[in-house]
Protein backbone atom coordinates (compact mmCIF):
# COMPACT_ATOMS: atom_id res chain seq x y z
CA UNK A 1 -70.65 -80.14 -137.51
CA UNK A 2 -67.14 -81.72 -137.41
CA UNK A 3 -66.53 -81.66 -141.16
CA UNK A 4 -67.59 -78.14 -141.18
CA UNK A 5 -65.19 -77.44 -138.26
CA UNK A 6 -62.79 -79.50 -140.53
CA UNK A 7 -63.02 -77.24 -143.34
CA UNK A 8 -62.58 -74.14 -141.48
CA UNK A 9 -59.24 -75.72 -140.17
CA UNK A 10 -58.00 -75.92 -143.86
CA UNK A 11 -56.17 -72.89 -145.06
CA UNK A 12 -56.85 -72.86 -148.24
CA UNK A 13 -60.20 -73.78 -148.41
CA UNK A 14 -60.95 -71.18 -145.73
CA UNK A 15 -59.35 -68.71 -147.62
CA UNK A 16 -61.77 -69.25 -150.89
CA UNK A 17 -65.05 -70.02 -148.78
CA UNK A 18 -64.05 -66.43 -147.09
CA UNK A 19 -63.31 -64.47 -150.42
CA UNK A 20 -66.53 -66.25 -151.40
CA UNK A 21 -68.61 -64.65 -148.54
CA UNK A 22 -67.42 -61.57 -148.67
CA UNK A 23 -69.02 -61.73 -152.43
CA UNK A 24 -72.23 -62.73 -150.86
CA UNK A 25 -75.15 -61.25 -148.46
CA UNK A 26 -74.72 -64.75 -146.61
CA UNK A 27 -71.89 -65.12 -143.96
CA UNK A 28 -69.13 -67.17 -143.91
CA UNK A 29 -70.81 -70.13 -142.10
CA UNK A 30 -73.78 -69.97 -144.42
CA UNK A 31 -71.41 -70.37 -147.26
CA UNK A 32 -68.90 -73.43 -146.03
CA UNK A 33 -72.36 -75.15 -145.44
CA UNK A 34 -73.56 -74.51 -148.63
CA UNK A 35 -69.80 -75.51 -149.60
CA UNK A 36 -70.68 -78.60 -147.68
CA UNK A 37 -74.19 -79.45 -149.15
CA UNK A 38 -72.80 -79.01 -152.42
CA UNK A 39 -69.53 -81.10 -151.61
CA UNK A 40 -72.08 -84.45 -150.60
CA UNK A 41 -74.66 -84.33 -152.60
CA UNK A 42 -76.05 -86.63 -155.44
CA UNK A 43 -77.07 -85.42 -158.98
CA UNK A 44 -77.55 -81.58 -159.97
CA UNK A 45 -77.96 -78.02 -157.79
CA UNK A 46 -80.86 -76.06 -158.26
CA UNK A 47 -80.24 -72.56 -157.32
CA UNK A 48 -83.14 -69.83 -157.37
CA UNK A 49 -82.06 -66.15 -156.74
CA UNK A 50 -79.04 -65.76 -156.96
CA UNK A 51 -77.80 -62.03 -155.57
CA UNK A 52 -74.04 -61.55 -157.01
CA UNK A 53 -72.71 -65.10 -156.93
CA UNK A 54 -71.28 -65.51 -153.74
CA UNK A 55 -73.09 -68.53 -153.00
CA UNK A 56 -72.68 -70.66 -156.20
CA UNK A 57 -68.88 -69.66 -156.04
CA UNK A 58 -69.08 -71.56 -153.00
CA UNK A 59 -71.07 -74.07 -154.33
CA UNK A 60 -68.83 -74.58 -157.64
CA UNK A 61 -66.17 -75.48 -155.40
CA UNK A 62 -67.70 -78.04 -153.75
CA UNK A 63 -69.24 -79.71 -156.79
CA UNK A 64 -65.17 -79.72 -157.99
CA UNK A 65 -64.02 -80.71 -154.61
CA UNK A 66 -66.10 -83.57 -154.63
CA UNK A 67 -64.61 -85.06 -157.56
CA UNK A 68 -68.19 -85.84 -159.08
CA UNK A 69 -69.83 -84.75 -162.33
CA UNK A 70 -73.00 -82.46 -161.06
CA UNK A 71 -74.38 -78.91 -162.42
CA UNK A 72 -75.03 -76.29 -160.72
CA UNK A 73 -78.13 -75.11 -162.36
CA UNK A 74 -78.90 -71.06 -161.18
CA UNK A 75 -81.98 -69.35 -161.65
CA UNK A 76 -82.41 -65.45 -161.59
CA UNK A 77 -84.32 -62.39 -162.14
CA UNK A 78 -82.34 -59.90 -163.74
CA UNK A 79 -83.67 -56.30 -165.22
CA UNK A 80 -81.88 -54.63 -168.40
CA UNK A 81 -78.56 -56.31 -167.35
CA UNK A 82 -79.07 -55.28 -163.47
CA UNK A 83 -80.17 -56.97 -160.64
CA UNK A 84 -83.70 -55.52 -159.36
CA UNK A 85 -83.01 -54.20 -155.48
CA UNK A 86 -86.23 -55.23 -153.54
């Protein structure tokens, strides 16, 4: 809970992870812990349904913030070019 307090605190940071939710259905503390997850974790990111990229943005730059080599692998249904709306 501290780091993601932490992160908030950071200007810049906060400033992406916000223009990141506002790209997203999730809300902003969704995304700095998905920023967070991302950030820490070992090996590649599976990501399954995907709406319009909010939360791999988010993701992305935690895998570069973390100064590791990791993939963010996204997986998505997508109609004629267009997202279905369920």
């Amino acid at each position: 809970m501290r780091k993601l307090i932490e992160y908030r605190q950071q200007k810049a940071l906060h400033h992406q992870l916000t223009k990141a939710a506002e790209r997203s259905m999730l809300g902003l503390d969704a995304i700095v812990m998905l920023y967070h997850c991302a950030k820490v974790s070992v090996g590649n990111i599976p990501e399954v349904g995907s709406y319009v990229g909010g939360a791999t943005i988010a993701m992305a730059i935690g895998v570069r913030d973390s100064g590791t080599e990791k993939k963010i692998i996204s997986i998505g249904r997508e109609v004629a070019g267009r997202f279905p709306l369920f």
